[in-house]
PDB file of N, CA and C in Angstrom:
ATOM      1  N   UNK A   1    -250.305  52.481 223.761  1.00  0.00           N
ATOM      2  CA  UNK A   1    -249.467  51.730 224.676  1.00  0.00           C
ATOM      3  C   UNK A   1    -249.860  50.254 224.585  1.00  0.00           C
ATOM      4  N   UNK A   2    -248.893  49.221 224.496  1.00  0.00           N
ATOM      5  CA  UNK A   2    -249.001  47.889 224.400  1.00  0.00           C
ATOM      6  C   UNK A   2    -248.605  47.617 225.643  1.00  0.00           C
ATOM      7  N   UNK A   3    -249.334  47.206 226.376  1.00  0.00           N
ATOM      8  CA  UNK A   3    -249.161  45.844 227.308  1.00  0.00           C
ATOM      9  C   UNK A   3    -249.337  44.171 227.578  1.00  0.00           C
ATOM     10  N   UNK A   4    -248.387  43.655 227.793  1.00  0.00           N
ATOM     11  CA  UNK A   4    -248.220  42.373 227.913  1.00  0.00           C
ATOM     12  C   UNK A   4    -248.507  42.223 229.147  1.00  0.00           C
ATOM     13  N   UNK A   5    -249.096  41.043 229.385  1.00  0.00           N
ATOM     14  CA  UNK A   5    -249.495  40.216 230.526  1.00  0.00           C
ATOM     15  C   UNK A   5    -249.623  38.718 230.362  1.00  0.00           C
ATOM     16  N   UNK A   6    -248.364  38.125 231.469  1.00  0.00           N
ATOM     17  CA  UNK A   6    -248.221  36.780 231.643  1.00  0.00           C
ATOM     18  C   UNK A   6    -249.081  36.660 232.479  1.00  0.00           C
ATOM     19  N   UNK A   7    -249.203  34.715 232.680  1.00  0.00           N
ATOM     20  CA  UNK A   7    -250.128  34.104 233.276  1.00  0.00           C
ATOM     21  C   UNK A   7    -251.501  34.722 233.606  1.00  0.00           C
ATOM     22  N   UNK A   8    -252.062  35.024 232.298  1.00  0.00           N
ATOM     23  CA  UNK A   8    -253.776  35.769 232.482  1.00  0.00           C
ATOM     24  C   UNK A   8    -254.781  34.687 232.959  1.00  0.00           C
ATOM     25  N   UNK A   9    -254.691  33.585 233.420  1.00  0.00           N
ATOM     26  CA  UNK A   9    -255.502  32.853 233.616  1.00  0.00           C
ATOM     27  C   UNK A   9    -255.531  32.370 234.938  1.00  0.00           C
ATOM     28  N   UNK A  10    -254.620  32.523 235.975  1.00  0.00           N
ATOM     29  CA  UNK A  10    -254.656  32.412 237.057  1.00  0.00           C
ATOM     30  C   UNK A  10    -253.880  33.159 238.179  1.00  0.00           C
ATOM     31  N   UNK A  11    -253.904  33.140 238.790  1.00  0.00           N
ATOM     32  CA  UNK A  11    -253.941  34.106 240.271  1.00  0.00           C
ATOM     33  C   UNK A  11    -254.158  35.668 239.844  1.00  0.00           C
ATOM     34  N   UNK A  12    -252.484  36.243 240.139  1.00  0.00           N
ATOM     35  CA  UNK A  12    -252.603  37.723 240.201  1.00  0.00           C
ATOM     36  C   UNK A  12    -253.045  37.888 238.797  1.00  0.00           C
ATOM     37  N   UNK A  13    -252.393  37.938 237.528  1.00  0.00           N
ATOM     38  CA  UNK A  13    -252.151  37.815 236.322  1.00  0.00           C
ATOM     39  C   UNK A  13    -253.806  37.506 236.040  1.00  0.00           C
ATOM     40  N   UNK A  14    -254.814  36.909 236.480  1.00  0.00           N
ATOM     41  CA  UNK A  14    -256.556  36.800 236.178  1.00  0.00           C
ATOM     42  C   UNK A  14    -256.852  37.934 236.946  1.00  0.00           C
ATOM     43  N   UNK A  15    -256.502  38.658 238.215  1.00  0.00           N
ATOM     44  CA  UNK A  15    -257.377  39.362 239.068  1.00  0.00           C
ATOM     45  C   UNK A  15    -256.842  40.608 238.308  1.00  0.00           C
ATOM     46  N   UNK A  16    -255.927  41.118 237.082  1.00  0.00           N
ATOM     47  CA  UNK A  16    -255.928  41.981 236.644  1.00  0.00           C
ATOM     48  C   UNK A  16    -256.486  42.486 235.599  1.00  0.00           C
ATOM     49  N   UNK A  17    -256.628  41.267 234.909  1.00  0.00           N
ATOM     50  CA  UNK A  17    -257.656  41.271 233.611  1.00  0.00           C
ATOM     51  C   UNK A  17    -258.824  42.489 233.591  1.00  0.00           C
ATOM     52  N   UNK A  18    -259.613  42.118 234.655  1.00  0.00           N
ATOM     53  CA  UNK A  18    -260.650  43.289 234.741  1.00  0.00           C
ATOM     54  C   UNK A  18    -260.378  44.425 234.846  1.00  0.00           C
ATOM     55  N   UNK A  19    -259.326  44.971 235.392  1.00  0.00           N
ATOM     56  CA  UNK A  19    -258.879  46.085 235.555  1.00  0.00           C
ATOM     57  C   UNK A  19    -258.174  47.004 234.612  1.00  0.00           C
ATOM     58  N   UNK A  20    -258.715  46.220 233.434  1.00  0.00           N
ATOM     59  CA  UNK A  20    -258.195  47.038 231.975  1.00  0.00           C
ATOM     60  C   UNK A  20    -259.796  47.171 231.258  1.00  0.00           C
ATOM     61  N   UNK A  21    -259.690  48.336 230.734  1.00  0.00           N
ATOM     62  CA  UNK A  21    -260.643  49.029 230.476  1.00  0.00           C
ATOM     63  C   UNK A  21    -260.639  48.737 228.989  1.00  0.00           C
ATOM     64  N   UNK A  22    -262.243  48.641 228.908  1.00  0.00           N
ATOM     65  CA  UNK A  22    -262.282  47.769 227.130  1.00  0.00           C
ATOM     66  C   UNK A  22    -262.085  48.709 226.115  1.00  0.00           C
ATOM     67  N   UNK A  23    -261.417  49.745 226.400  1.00  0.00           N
ATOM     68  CA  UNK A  23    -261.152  50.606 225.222  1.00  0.00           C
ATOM     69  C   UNK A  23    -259.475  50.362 225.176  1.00  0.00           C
ATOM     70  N   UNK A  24    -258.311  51.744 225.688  1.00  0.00           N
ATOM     71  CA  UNK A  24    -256.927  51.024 225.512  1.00  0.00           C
ATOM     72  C   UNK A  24    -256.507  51.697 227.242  1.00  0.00           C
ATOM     73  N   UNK A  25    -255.584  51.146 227.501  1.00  0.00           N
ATOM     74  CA  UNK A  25    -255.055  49.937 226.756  1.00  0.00           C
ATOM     75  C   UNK A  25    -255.627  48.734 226.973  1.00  0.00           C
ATOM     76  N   UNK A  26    -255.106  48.078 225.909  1.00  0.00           N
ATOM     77  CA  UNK A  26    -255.964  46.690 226.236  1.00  0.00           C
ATOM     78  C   UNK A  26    -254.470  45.458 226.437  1.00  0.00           C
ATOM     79  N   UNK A  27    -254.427  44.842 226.964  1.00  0.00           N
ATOM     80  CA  UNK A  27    -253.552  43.809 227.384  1.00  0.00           C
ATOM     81  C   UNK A  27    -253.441  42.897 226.455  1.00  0.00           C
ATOM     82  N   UNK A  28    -252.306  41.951 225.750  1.00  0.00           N
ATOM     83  CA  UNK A  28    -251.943  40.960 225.273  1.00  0.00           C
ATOM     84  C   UNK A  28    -251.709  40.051 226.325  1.00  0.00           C
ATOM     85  N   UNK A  29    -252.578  39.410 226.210  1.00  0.00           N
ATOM     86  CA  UNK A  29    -252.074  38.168 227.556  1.00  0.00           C
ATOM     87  C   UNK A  29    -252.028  36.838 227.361  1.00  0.00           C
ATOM     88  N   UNK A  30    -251.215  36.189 228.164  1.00  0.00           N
ATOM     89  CA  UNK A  30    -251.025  34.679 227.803  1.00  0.00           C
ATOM     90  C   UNK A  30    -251.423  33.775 229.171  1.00  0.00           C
ATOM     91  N   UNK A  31    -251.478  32.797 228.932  1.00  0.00           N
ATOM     92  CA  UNK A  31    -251.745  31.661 229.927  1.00  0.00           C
ATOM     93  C   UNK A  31    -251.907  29.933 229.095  1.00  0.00           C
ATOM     94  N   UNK A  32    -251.844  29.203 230.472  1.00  0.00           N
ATOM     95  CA  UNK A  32    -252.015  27.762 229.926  1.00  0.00           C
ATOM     96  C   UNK A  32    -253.600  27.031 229.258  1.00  0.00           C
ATOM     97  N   UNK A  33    -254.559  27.913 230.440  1.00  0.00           N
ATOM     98  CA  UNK A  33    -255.481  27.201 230.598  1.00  0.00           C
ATOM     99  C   UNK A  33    -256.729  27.762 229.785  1.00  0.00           C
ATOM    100  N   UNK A  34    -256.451  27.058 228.678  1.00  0.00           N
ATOM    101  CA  UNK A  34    -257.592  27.375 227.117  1.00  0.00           C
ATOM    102  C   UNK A  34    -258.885  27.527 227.338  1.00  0.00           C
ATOM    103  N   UNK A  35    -259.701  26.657 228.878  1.00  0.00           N
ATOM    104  CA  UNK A  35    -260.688  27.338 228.790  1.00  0.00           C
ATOM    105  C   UNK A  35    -260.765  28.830 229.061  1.00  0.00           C
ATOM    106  N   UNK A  36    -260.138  29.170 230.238  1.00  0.00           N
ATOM    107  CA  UNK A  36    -260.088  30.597 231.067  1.00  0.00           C
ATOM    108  C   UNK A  36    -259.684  31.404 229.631  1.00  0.00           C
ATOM    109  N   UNK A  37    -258.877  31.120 228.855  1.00  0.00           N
ATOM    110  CA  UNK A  37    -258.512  32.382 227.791  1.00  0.00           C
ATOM    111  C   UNK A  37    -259.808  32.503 226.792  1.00  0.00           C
ATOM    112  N   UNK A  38    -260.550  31.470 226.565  1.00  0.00           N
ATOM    113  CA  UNK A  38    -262.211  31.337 225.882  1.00  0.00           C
ATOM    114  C   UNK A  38    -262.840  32.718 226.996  1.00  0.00           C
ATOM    115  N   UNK A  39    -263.033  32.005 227.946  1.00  0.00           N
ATOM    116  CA  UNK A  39    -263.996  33.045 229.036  1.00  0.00           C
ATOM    117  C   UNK A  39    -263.450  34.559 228.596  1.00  0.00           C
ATOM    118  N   UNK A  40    -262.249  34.738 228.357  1.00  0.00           N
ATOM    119  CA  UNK A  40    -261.725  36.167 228.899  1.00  0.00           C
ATOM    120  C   UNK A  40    -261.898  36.528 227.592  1.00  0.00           C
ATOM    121  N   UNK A  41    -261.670  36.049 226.431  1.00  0.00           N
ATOM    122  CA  UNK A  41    -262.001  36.194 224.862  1.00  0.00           C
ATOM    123  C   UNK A  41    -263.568  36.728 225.004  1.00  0.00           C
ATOM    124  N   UNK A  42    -264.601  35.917 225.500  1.00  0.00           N
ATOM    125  CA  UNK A  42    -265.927  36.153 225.444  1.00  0.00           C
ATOM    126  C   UNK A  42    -266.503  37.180 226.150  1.00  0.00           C
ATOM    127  N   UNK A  43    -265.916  37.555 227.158  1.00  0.00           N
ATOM    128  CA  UNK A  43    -265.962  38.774 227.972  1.00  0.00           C
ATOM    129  C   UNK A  43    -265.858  40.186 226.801  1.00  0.00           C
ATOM    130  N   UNK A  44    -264.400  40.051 226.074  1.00  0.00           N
ATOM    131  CA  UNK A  44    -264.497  41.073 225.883  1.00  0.00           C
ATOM    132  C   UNK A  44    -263.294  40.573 224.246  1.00  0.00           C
ATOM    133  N   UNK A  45    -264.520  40.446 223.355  1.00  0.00           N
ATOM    134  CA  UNK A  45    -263.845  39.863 221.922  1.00  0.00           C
ATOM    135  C   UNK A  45    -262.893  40.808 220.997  1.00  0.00           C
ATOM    136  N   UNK A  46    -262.352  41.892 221.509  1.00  0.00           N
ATOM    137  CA  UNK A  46    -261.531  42.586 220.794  1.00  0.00           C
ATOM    138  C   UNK A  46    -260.039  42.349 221.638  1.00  0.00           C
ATOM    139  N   UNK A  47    -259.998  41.696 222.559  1.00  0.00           N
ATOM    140  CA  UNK A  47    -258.991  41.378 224.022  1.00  0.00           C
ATOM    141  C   UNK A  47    -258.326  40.802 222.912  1.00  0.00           C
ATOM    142  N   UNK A  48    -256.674  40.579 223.343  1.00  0.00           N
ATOM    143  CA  UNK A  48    -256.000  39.762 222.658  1.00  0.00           C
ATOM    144  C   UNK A  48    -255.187  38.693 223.645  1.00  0.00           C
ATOM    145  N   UNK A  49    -255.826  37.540 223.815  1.00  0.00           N
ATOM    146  CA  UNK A  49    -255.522  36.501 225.011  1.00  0.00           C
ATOM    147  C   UNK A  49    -254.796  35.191 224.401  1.00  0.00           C
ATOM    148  N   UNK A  50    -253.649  34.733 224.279  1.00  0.00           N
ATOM    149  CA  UNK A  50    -253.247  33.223 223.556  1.00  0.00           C
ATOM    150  C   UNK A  50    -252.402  32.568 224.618  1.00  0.00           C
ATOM    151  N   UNK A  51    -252.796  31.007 224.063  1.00  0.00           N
ATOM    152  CA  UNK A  51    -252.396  30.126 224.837  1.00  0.00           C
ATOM    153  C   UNK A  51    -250.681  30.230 224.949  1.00  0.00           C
ATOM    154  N   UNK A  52    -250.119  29.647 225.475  1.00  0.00           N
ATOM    155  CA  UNK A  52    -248.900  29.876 225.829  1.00  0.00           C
ATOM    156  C   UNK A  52    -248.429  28.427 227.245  1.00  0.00           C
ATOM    157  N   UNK A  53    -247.730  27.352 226.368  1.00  0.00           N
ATOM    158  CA  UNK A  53    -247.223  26.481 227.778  1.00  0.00           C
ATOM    159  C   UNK A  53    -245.473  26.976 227.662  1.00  0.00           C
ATOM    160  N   UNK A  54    -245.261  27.631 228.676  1.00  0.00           N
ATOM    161  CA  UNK A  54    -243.857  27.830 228.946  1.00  0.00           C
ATOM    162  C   UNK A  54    -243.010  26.903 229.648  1.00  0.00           C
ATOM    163  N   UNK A  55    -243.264  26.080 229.622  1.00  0.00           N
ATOM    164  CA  UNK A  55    -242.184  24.604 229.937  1.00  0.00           C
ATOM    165  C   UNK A  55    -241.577  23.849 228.375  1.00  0.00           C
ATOM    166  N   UNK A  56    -242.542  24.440 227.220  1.00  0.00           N
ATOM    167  CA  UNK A  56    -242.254  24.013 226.152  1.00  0.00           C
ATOM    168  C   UNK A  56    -241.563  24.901 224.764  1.00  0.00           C
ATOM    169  N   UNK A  57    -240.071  24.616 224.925  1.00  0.00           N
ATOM    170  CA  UNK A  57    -239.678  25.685 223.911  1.00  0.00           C
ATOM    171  C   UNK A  57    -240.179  26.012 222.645  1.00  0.00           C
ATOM    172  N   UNK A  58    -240.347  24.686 221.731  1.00  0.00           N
ATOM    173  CA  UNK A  58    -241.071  25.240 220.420  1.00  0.00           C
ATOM    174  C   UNK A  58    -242.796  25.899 220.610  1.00  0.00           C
ATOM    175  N   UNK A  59    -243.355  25.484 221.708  1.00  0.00           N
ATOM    176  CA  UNK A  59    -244.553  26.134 221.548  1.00  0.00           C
ATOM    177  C   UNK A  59    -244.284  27.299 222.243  1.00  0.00           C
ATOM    178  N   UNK A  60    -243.227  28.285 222.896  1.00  0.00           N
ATOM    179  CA  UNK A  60    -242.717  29.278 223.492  1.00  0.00           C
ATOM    180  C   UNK A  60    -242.442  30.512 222.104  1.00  0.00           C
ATOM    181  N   UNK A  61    -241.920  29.698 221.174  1.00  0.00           N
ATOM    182  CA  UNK A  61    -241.402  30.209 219.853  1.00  0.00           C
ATOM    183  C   UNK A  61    -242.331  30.552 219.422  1.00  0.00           C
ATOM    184  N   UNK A  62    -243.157  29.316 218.982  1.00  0.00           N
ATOM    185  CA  UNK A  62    -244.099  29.790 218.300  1.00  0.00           C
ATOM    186  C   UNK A  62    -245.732  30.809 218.750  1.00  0.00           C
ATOM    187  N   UNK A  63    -245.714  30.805 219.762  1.00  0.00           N
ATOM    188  CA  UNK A  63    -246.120  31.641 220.546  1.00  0.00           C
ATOM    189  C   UNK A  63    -246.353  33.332 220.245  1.00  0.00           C
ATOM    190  N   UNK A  64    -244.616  33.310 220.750  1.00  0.00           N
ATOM    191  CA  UNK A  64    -243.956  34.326 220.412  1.00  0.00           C
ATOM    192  C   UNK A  64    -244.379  35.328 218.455  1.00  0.00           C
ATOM    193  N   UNK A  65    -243.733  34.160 217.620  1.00  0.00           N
ATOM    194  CA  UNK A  65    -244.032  34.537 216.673  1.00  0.00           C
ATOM    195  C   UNK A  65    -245.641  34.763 216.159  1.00  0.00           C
ATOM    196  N   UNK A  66    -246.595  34.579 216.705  1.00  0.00           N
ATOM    197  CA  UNK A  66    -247.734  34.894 216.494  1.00  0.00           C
ATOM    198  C   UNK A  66    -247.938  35.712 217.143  1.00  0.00           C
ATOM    199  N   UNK A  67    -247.798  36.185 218.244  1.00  0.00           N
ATOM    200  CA  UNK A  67    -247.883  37.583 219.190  1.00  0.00           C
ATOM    201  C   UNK A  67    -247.015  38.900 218.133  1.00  0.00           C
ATOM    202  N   UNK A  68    -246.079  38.289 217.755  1.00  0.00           N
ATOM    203  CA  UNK A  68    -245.355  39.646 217.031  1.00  0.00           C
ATOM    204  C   UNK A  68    -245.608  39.748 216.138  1.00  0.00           C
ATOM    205  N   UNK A  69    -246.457  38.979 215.155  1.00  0.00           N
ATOM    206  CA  UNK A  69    -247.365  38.971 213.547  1.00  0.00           C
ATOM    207  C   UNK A  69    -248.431  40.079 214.078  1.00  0.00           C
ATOM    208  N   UNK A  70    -249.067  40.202 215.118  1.00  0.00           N
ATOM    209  CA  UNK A  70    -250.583  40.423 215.650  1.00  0.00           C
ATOM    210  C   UNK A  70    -250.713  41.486 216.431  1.00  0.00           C
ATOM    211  N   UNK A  71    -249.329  42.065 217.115  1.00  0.00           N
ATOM    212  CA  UNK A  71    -249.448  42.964 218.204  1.00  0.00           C
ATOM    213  C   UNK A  71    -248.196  43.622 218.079  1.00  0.00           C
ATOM    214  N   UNK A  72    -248.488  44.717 219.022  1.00  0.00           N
ATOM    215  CA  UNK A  72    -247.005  45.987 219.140  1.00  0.00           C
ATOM    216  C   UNK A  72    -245.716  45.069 219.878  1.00  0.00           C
ATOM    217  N   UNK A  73    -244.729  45.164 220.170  1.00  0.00           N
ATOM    218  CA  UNK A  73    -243.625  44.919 220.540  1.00  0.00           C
ATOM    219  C   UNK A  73    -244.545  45.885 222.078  1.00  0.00           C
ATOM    220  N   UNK A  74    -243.518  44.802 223.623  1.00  0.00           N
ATOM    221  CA  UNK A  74    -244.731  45.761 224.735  1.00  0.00           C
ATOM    222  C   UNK A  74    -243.932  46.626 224.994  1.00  0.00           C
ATOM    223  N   UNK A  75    -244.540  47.949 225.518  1.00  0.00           N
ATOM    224  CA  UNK A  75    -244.225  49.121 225.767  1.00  0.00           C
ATOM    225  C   UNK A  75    -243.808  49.078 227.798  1.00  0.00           C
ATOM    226  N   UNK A  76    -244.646  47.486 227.713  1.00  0.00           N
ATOM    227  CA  UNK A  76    -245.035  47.332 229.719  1.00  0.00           C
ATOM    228  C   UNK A  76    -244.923  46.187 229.514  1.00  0.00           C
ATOM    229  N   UNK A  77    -244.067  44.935 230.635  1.00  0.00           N
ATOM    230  CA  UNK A  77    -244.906  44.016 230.806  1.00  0.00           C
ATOM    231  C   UNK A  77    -244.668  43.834 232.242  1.00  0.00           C
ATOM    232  N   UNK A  78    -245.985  43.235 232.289  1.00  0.00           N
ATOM    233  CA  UNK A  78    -246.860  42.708 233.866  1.00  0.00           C
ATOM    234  C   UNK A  78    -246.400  41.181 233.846  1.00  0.00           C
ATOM    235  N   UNK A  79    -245.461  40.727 234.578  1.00  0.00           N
ATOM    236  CA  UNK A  79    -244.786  39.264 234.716  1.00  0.00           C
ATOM    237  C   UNK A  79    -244.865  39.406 235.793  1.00  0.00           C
ATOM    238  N   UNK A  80    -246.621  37.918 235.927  1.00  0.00           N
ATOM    239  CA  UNK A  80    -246.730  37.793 237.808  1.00  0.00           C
ATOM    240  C   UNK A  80    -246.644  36.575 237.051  1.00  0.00           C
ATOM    241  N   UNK A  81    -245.247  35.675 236.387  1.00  0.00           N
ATOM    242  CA  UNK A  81    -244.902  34.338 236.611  1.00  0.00           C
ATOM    243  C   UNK A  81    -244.324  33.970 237.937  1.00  0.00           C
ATOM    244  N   UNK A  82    -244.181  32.762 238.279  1.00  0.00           N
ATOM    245  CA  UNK A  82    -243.604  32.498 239.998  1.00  0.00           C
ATOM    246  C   UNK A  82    -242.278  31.529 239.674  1.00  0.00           C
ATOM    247  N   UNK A  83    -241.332  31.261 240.356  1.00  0.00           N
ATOM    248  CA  UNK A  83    -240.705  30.514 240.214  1.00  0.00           C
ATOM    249  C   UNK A  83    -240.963  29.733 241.133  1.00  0.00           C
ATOM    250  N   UNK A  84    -240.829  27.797 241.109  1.00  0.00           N
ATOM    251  CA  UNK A  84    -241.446  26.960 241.738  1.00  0.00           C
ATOM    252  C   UNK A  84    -240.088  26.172 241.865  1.00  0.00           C
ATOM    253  N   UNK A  85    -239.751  25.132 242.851  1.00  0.00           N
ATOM    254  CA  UNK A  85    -238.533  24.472 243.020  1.00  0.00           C
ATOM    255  C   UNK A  85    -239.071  23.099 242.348  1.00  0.00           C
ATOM    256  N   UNK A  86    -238.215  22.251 242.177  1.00  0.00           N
ATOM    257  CA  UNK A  86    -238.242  21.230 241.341  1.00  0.00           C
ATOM    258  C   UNK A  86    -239.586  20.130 242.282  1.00  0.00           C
ATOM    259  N   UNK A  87    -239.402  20.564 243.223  1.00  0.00           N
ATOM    260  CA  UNK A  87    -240.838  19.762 244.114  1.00  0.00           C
ATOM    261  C   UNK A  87    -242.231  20.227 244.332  1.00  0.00           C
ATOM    262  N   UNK A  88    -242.331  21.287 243.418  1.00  0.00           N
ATOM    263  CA  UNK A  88    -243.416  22.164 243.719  1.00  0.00           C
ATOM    264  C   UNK A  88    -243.512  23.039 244.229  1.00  0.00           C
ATOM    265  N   UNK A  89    -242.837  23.787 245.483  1.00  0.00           N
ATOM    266  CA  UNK A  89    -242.840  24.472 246.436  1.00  0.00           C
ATOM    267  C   UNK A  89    -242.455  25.249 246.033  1.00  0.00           C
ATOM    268  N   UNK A  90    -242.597  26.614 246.155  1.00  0.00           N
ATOM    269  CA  UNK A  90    -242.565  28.101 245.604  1.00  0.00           C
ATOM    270  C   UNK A  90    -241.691  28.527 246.020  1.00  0.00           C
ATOM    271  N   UNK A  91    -240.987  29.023 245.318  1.00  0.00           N
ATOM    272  CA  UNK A  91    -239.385  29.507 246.184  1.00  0.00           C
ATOM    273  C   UNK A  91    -239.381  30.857 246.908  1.00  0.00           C
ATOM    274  N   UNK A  92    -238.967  31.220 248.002  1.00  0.00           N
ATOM    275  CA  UNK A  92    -239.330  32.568 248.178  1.00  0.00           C
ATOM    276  C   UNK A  92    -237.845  33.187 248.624  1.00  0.00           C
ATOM    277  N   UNK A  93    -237.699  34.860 248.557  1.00  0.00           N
ATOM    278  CA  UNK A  93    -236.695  35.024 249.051  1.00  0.00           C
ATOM    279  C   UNK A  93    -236.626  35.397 250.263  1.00  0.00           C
ATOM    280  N   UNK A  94    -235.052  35.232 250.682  1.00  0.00           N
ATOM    281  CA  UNK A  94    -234.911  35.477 252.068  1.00  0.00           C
ATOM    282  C   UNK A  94    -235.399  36.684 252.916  1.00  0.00           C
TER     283      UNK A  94
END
C-alpha cells in the first residue's frame, strides 16, 4: 500500500509522521520546510519525504514527476492542506 501525505512538516500532516511504522506502510510525504523534511529523512532514512512549494506550478510539476519516477501511484492520500483567504485567515465552513 502507497500512501501519500501532504504538508509532512507542519501541523496535523507532522503529528502523523510518527504514526507510521518503519516497516510498511511507509508514507511519501511532502512539505515546504527543507529543514523538517532533513529531520524526518534522519529519523528514519528509508522514509520517502520531498520538498514541495505548492504556490509554484513548475516546481508542483516537477515535484510531481520525481514522486512518480520513485514511488507507487497512492493507493491513500492524507491531504491535511488548509485553505487560507487571500489575508491569511483560514477559511472555515459554515
Amino acid at each position: 500500500m502507497t500512501i501519500w501525505l501532504t504538508r509532512c512538516t507542519t501541523n496535523l500532516g507532522r503529528a502523523l509522521v510518527p504514526g507510521f511504522p518503519k516497516s510498511n506502510p511507509k508514507p511519501v510525504g511532502w512539505g515546504r520546510n527543507e529543514i523538517t523534511l532533513a529531520d524526518l529523512k534522519s529519523n528514519d532514512p528509508t522514509a520517502r519525504f520531498y520538498p514541495c512549494h505548492r504556490g509554484d506550478d513548475d516546481h508542483v510539476a516537477s515535484f510531481y514527476e520525481c514522486v512518480l519516477a520513485t514511488a507507487a501511484p497512492p493507493d491513500l492520500l492524507i491531504n491535511t492542506s488548509h485553505t487560507s483567504g487571500n489575508n491569511g485567515q483560514n477559511l472555515t465552513a459554515p
